[in-house]
N, C-alpha and C. Protein backbone atom coordinates (compact mmCIF):
# COMPACT_ATOMS: atom_id res chain seq x y z
N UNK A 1 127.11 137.76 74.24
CA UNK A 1 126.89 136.58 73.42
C UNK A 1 127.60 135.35 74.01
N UNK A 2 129.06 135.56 74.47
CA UNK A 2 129.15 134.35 75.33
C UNK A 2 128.63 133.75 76.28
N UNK A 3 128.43 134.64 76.82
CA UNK A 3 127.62 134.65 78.41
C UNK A 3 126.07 134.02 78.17
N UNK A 4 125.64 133.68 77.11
CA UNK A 4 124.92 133.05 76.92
C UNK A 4 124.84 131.81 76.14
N UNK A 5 125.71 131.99 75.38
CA UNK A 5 126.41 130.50 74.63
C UNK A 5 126.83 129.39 76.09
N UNK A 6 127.48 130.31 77.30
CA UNK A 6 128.31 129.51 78.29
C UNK A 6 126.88 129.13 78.95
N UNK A 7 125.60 129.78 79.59
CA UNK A 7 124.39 129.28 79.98
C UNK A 7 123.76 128.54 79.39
N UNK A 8 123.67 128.18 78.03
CA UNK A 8 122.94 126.98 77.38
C UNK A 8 123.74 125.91 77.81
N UNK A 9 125.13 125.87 77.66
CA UNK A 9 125.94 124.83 77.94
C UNK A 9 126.10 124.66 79.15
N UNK A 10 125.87 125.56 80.51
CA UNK A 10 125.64 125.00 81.63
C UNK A 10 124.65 124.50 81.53
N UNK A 11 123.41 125.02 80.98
CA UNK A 11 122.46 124.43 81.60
C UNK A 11 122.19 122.56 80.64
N UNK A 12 122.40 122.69 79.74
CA UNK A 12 122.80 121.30 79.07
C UNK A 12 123.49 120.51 79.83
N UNK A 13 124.68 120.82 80.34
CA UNK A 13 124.98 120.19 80.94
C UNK A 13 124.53 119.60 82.36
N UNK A 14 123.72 120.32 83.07
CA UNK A 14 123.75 120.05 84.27
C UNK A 14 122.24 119.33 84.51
N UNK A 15 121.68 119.18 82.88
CA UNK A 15 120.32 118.57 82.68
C UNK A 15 120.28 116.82 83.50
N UNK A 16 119.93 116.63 84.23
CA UNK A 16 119.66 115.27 84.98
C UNK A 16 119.12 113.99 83.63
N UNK A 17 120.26 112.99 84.05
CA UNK A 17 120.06 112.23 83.02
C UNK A 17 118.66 111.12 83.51
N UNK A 18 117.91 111.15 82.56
CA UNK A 18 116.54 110.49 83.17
C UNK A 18 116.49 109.28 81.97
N UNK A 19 116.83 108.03 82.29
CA UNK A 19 117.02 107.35 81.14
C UNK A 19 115.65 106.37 81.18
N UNK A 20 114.24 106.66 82.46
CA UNK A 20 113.31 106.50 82.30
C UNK A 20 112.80 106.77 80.82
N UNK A 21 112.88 108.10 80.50
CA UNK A 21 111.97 107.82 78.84
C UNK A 21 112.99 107.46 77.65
N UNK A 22 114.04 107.32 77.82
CA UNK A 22 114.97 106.84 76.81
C UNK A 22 114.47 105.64 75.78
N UNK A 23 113.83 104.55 76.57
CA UNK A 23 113.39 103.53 76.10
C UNK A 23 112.03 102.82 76.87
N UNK A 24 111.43 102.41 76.24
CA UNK A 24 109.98 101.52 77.45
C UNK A 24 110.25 100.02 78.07
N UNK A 25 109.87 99.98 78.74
CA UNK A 25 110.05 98.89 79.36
C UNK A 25 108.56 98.08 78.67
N UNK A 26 109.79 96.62 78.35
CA UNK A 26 108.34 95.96 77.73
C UNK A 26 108.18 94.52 78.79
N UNK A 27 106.80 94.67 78.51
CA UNK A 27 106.21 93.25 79.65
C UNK A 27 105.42 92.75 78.23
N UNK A 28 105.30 91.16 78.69
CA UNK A 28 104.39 90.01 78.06
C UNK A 28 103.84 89.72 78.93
N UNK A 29 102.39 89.34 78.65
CA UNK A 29 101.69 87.88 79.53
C UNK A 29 100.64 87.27 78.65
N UNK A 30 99.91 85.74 78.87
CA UNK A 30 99.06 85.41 78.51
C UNK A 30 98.49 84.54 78.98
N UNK A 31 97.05 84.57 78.58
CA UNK A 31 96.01 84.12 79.22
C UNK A 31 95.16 83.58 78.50
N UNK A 32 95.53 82.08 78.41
CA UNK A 32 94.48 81.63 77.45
C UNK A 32 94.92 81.80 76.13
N UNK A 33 93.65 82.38 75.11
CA UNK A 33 94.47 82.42 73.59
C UNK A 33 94.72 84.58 74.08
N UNK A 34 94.48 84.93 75.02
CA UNK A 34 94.81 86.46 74.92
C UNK A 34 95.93 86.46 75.30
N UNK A 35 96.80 87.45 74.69
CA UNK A 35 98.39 88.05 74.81
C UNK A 35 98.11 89.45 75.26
N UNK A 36 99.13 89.56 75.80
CA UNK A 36 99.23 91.54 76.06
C UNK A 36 100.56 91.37 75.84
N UNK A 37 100.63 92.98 75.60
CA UNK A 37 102.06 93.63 75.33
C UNK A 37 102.32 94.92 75.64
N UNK A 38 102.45 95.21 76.45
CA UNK A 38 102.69 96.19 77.10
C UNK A 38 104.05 96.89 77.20
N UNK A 39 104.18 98.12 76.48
CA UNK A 39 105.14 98.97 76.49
C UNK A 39 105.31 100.13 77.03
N UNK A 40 106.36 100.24 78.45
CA UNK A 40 105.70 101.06 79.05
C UNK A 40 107.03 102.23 79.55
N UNK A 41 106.86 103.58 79.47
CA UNK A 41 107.77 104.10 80.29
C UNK A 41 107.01 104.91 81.38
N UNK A 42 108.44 104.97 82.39
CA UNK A 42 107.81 105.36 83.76
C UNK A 42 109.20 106.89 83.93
N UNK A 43 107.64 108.15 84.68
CA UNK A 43 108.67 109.19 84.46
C UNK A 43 108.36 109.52 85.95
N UNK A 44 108.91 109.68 87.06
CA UNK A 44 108.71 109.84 88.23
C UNK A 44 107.85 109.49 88.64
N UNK A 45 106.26 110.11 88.89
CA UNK A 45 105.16 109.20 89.46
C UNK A 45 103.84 109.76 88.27
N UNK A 46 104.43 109.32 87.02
CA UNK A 46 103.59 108.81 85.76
C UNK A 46 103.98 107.95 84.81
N UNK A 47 102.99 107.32 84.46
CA UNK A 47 103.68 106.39 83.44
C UNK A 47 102.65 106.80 82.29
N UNK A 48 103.03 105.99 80.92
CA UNK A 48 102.85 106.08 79.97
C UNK A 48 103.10 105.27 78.69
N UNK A 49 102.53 104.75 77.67
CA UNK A 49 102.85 103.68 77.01
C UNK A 49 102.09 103.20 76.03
N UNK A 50 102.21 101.79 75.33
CA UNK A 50 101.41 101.04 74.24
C UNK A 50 101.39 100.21 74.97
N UNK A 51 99.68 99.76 74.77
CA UNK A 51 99.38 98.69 75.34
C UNK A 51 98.79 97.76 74.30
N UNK A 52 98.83 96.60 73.67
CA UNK A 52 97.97 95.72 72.79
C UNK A 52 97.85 94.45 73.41
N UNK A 53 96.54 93.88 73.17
CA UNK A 53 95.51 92.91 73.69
C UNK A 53 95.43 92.11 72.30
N UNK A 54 96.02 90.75 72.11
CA UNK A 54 95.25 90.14 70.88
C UNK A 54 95.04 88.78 71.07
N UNK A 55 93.66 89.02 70.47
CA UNK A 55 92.92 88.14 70.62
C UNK A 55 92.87 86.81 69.79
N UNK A 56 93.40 85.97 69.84
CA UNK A 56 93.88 84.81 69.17
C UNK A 56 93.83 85.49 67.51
N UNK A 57 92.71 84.58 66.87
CA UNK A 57 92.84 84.79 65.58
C UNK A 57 91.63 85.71 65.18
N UNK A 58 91.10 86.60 66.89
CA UNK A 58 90.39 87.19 66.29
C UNK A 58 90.67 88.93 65.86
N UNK A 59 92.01 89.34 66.03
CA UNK A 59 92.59 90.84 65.74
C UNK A 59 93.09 91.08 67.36
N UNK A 60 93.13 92.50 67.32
CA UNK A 60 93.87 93.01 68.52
C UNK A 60 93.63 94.74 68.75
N UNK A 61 93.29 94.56 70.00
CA UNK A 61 92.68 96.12 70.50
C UNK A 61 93.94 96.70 70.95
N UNK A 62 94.39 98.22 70.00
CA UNK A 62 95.61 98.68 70.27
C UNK A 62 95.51 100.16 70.87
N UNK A 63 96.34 100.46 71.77
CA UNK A 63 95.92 101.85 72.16
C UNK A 63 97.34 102.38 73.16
N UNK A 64 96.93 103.19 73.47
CA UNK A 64 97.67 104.18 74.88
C UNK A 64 97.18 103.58 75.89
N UNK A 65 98.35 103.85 77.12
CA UNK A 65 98.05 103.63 78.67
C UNK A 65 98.94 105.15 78.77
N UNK A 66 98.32 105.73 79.90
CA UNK A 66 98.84 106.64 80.82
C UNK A 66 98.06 106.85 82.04
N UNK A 67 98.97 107.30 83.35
CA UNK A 67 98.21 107.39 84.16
C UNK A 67 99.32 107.57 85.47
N UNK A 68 98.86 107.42 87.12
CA UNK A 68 99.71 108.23 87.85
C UNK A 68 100.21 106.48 88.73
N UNK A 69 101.21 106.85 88.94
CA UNK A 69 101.74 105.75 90.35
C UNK A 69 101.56 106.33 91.20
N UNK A 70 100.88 105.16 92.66
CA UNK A 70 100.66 105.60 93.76
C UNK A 70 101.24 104.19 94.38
N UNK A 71 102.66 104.36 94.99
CA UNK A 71 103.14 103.57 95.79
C UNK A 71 103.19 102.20 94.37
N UNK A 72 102.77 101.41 95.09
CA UNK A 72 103.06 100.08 93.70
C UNK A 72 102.06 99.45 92.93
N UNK A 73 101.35 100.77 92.88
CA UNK A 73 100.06 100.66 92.13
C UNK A 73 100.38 101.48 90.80
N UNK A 74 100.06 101.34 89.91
CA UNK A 74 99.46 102.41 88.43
C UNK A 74 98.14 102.02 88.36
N UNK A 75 97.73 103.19 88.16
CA UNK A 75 96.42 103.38 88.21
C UNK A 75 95.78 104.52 87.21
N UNK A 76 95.40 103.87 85.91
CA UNK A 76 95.39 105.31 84.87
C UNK A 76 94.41 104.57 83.79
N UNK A 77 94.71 104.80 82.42
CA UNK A 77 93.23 104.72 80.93
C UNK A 77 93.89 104.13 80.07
N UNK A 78 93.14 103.31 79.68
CA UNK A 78 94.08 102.54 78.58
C UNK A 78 92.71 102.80 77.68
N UNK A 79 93.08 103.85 76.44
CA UNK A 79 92.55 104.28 75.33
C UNK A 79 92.80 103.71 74.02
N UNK A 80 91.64 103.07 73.54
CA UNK A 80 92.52 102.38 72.31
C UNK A 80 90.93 102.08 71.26
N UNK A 81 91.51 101.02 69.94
CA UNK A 81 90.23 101.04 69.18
C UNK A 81 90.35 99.73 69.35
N UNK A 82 89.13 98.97 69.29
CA UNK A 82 88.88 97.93 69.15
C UNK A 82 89.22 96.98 67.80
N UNK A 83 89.25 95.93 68.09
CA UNK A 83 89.80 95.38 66.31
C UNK A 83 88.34 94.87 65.48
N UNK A 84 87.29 95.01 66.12
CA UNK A 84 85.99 95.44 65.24
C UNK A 84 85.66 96.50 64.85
N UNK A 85 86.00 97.16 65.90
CA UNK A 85 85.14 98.96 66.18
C UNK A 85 85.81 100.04 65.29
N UNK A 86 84.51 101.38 65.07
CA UNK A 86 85.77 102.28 64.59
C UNK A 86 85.42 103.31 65.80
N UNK A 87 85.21 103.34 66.46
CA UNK A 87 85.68 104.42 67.79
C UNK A 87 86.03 104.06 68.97
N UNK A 88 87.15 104.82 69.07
CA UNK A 88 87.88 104.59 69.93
C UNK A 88 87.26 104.34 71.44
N UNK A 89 87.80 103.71 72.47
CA UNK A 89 87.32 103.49 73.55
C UNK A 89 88.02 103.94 74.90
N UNK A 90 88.00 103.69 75.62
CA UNK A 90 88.40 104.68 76.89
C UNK A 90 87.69 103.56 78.36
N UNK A 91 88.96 103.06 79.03
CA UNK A 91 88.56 101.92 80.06
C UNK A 91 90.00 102.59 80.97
N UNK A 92 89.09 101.99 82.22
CA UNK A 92 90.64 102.02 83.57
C UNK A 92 91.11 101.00 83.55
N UNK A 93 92.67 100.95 83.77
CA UNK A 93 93.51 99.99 84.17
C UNK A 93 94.26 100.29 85.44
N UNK A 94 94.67 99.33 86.05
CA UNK A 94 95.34 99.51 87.45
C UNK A 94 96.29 98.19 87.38
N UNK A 95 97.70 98.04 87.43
CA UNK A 95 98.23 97.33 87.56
C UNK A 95 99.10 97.09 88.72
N UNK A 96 99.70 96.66 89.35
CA UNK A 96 100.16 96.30 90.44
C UNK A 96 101.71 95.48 90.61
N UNK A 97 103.18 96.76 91.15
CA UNK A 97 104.18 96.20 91.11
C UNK A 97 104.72 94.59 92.07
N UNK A 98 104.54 93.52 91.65
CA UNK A 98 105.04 92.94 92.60
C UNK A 98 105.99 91.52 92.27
N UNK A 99 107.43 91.57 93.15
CA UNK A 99 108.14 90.38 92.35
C UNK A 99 108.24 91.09 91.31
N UNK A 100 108.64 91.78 90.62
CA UNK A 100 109.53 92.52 89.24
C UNK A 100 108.22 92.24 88.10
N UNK A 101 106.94 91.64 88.78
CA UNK A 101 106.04 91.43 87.42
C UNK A 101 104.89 92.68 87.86
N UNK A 102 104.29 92.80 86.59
CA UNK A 102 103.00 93.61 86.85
C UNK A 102 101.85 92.95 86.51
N UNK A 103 100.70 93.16 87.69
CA UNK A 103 99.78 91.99 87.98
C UNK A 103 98.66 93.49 87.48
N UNK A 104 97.98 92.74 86.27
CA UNK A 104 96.49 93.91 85.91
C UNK A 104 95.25 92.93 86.60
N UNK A 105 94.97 94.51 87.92
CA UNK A 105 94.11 93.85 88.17
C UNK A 105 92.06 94.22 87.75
N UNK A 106 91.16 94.03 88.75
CA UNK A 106 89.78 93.74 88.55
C UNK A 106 89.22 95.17 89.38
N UNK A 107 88.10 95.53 88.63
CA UNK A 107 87.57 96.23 89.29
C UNK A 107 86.24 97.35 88.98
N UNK A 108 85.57 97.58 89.99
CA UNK A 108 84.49 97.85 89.66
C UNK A 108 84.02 99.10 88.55
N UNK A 109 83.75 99.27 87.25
CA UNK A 109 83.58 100.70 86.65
C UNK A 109 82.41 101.62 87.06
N UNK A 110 83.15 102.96 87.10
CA UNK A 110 81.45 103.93 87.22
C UNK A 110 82.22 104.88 86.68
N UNK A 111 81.27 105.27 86.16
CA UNK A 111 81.60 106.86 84.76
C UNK A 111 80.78 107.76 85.50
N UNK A 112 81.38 108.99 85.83
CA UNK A 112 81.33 110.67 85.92
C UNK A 112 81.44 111.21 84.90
N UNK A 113 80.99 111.90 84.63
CA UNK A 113 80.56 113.11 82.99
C UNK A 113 81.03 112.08 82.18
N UNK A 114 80.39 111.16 82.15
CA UNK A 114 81.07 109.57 80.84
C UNK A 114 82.21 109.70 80.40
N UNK A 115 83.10 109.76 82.00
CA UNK A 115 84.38 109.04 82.13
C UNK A 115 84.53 108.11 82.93
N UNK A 116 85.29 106.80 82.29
CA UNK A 116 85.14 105.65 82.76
C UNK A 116 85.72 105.69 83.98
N UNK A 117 86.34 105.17 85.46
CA UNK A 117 86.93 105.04 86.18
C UNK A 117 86.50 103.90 87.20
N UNK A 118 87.57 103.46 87.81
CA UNK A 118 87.36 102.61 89.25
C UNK A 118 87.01 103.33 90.48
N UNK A 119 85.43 102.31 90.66
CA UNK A 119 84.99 103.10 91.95
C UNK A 119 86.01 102.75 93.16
N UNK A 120 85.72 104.09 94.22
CA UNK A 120 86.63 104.23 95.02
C UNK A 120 86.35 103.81 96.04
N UNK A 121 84.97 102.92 96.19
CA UNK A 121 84.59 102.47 97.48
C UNK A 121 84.79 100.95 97.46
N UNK A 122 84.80 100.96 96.17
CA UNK A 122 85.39 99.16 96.37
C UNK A 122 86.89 99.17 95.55
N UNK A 123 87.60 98.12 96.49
CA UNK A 123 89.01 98.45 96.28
C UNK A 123 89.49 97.25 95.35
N UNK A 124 90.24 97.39 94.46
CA UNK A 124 90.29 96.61 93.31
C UNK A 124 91.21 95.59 93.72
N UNK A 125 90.79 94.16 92.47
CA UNK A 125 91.41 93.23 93.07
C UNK A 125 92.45 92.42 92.32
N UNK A 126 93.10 92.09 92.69
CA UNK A 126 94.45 91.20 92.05
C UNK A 126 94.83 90.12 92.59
N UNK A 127 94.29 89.68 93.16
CA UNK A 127 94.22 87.96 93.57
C UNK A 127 94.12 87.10 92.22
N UNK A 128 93.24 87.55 91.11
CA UNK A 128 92.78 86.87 90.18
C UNK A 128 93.14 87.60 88.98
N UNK A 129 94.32 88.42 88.67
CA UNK A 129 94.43 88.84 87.53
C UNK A 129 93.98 88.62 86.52
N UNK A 130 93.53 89.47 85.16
CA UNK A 130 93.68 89.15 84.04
C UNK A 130 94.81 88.57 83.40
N UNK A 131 95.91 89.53 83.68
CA UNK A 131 97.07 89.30 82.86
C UNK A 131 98.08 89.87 84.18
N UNK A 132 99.31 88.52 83.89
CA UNK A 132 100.48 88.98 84.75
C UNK A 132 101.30 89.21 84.10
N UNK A 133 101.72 90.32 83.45
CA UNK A 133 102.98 90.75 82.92
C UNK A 133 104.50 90.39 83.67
N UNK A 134 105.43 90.09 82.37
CA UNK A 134 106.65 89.88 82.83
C UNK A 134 107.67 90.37 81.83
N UNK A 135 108.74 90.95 82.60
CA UNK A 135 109.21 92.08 81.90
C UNK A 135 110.36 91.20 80.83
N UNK A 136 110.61 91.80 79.72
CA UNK A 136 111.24 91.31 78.18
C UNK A 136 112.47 92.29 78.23
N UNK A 137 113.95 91.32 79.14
CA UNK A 137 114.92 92.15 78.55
C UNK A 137 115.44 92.14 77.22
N UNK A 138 115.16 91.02 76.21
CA UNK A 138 115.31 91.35 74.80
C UNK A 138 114.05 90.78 73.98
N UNK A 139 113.88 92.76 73.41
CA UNK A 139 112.92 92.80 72.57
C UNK A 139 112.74 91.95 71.25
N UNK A 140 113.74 91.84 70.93
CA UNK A 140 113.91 91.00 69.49
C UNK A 140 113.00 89.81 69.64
N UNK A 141 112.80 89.18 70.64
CA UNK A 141 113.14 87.78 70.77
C UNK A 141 111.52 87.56 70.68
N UNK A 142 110.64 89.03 70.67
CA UNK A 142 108.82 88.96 71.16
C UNK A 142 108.11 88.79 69.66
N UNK A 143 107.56 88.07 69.24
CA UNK A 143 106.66 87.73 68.36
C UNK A 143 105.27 87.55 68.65
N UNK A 144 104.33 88.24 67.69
CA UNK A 144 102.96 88.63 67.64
C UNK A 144 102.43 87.58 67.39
């Protein structure tokens, strides 16, 4: 019985502190009358998060992002409902680390077994972002 009381507590202890999911990292940007808000944590080479889009005074499309990093790209689904709609929707996002901001960029869709994704023969673009996120070291301070 000790000998296993003492192995939980090694192994507790020797658990790697990953303060990636502790908290999300939040970004703002806007464009026009659209806002994003993006809440995001990053766990080795996946991320994961809330993403909301609102649209001036016309509501706001709220959902999930998850998806994989490749070098200083994320590249994954931002699943969410529309602020008309009642079913849910399912689109790619690809954002892009650069200068401490994240640049969402453009790109072409084609669905396999009607799943949405970016085709792989044309390479997506961020010259012209939608939205350039910039990261919010205090949350308090973000209003909807």
């Amino acid at each position: 019985m000790v000998c296993i009381a003492f192995a939980l507590l090694l192994f507790t202890g020797c658990k790697k502190g990953n303060n990636d999911t502790d908290k999300p990292l939040r970004y703002i940007a806007e464009n026009g009358k659209l806002k994003g808000i993006l809440d995001l944590n990053i766990v080795g080479t996946e991320f994961y998060g809330r993403y909301e889009i609102v649209n001036g005074v016309n509501g706001s499309d709220i959902g999930q992002v998850r998806g994989k990093i490749k070098g200083d790209t994320l590249i994954g689904n931002y699943y969410y409902k529309p602020w008309a709609g009642t079913n849910k929707k399912r689109i790619p996002i690809a954002l892009l680390k650069k200068d401490g901001y994240l640049l969402e960029g453009k790109g072409v869709v084609v669905e396999f077994v009607n799943i949405p994704h970016f085709s792989p023969d044309i390479p997506i673009d961020f010259s012209n972002p939608r939205f350039i996120f910039i990261p919010v070291t205090d949350t308090i301070s973000i209003k909807k």
